[in-house]
Protein backbone atom coordinates (compact mmCIF):
# COMPACT_ATOMS: atom_id res chain seq x y z
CA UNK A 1 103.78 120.04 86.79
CA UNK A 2 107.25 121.59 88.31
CA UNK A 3 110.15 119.19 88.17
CA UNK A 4 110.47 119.30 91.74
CA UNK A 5 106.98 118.67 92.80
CA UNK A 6 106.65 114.89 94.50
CA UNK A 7 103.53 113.27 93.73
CA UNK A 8 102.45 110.76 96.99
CA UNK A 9 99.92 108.15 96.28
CA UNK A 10 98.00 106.31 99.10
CA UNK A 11 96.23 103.40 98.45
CA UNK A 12 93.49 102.10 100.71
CA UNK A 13 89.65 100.57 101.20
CA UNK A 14 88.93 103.86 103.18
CA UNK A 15 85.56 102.22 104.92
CA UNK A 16 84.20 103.92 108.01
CA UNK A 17 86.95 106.62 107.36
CA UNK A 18 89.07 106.49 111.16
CA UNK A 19 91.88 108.26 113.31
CA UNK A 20 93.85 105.58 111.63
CA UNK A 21 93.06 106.86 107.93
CA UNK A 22 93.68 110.53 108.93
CA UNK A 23 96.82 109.83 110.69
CA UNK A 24 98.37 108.25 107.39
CA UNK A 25 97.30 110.77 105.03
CA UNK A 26 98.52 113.65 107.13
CA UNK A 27 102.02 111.94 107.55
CA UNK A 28 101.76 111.57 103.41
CA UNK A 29 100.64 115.14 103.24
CA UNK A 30 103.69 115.93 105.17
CA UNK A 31 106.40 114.68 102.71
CA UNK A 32 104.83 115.66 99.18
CA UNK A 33 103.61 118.53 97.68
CA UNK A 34 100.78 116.91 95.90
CA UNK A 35 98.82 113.65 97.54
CA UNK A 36 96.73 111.40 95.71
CA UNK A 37 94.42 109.12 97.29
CA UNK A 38 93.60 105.62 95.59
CA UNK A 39 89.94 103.96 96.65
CA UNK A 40 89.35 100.83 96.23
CA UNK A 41 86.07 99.47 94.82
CA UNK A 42 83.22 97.83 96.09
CA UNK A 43 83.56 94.65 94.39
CA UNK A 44 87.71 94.44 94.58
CA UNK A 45 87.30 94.81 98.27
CA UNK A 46 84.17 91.81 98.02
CA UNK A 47 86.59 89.88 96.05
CA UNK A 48 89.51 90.57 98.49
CA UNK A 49 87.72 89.78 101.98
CA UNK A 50 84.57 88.41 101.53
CA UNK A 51 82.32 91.22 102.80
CA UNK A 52 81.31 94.19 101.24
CA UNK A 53 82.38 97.60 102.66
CA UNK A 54 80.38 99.44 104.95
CA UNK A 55 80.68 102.83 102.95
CA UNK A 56 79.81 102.49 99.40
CA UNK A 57 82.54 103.35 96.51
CA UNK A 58 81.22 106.52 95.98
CA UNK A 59 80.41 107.67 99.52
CA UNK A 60 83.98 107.15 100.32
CA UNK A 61 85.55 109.36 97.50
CA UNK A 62 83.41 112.31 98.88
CA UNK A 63 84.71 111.82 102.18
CA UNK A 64 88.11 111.75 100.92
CA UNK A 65 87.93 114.45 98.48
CA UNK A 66 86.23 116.97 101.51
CA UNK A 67 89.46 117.02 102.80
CA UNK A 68 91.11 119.60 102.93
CA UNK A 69 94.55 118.07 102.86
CA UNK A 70 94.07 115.40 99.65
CA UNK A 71 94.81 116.91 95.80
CA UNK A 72 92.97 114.25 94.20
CA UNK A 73 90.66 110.96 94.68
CA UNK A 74 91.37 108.24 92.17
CA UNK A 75 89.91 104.90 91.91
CA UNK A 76 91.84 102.15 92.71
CA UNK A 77 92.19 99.47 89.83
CA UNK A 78 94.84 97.06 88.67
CA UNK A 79 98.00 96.70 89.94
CA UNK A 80 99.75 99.78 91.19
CA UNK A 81 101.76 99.40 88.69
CA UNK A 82 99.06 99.94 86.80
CA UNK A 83 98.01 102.79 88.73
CA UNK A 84 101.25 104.33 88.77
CA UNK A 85 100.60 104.38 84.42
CA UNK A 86 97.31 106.34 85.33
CA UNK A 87 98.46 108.95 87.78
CA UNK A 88 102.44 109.03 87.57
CA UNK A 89 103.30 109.27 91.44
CA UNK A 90 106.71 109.40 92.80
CA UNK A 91 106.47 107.74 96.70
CA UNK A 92 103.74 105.67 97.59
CA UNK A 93 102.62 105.74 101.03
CA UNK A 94 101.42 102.24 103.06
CA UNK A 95 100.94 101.64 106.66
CA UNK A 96 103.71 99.46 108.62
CA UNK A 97 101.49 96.76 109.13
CA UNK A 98 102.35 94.98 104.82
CA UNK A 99 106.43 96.22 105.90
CA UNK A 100 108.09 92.78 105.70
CA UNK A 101 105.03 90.93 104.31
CA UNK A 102 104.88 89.02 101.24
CA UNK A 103 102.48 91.67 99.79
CA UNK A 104 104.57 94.35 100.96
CA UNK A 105 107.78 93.14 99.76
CA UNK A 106 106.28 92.91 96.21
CA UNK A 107 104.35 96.32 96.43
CA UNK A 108 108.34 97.43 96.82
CA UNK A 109 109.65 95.56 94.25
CA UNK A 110 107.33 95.92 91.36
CA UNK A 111 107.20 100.14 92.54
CA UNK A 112 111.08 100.01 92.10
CA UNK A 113 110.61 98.88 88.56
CA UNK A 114 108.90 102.62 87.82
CA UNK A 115 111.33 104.62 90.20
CA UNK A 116 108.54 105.13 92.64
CA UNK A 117 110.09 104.62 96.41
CA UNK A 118 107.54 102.97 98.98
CA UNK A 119 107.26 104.76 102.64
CA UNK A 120 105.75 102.99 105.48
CA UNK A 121 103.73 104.35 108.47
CA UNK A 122 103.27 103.57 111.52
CA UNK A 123 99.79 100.88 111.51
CA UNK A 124 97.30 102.69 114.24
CA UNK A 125 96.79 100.01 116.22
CA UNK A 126 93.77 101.75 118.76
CA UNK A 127 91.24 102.03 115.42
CA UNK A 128 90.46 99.69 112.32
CA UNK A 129 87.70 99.31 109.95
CA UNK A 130 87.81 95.80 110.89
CA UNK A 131 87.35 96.43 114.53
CA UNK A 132 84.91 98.98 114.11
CA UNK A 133 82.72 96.99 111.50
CA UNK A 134 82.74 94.31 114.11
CA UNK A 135 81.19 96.54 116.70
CA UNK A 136 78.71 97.70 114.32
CA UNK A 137 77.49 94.78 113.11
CA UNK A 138 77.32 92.94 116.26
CA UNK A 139 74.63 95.62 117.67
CA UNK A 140 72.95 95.55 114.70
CA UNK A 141 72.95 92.11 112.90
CA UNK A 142 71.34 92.83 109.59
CA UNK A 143 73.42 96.17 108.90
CA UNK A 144 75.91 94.23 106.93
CA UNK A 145 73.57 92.57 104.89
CA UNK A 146 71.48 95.95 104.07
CA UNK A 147 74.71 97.92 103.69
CA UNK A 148 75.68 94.88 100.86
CA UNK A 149 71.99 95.35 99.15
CA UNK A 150 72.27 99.13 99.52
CA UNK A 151 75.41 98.71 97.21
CA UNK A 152 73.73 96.01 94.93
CA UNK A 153 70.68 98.36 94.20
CA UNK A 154 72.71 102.05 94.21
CA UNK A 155 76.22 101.15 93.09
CA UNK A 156 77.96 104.13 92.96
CA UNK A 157 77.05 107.31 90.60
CA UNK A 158 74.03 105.96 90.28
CA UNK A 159 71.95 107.19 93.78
């Protein structure tokens, strides 16, 4: 790798993959020459919000890595810290919406402890996976709970 090559790494769930999730890693491919994307898994994001994603683990690394504009697709594990020790990233890239939240100010902190600088995008506010995965499951009321089995009996690399 050249010396003056900056690594970006953006973090992220990536479920039902929005304008919201291109706009970000556009902006990220704007200011790096190399962009890594971090996906979350399955059971992290269970263990985070309660629900399992609508877009299995592996699903959503294929959709990531068809793009044209991402280097590389990483799972997301640990700490970023932790991350950072896997994949070696200068700038890490987060939407605006974790700027001046507990969880954002420590994301900053524990990435200054590495030399890795955090930059924060503007949150799209028109799109979310949460919204849409409302919409979704309110038309169709057992989707959620076949998406969840669909990852129980085909977890990922497995199908």
């Amino acid at each position: 790798m050249v010396a003056d090559t900056i690594t970006g790494y953006v973090p992220g769930a990536w479920d039902m993959f929005h304008i919201g999730h291109l706009n970000i890693l556009l902006r990220a491919r704007a200011l790096c020459d190399r962009l890594i994307v971090g996906v979350v898994t399955d059971q992290a994001l269970f263990d985070a919000k309660g629900k399992h994603p609508m877009v299995p683990l592996a699903e959503r690394m294929q959709i990531l890595a068809a793009l044209g504009i991402v280097d590389e697709v990483v799972i997301d594990q640990g700490s970023k810290l932790d991350v950072w020790h896997r994949h070696n990233f200068d700038v890490l890239f987060k939407g605006d919406d974790w700027l001046g939240t507990p969880k954002g100010d420590k994301l900053v902190a524990d990435m200054a402890t590495v030399g890795v600088r955090v930059h924060f995008f503007p949150y799209t506010q028109s799109t979310s996976s949460t919204r849409l995965r409302g919409i979704v499951t309110s038309r169709e009321p057992d989707l959620g709970a076949a998406t969840a089995q669909k990852s129980v009996d085909h977890p990922a690399g497995k199908e």
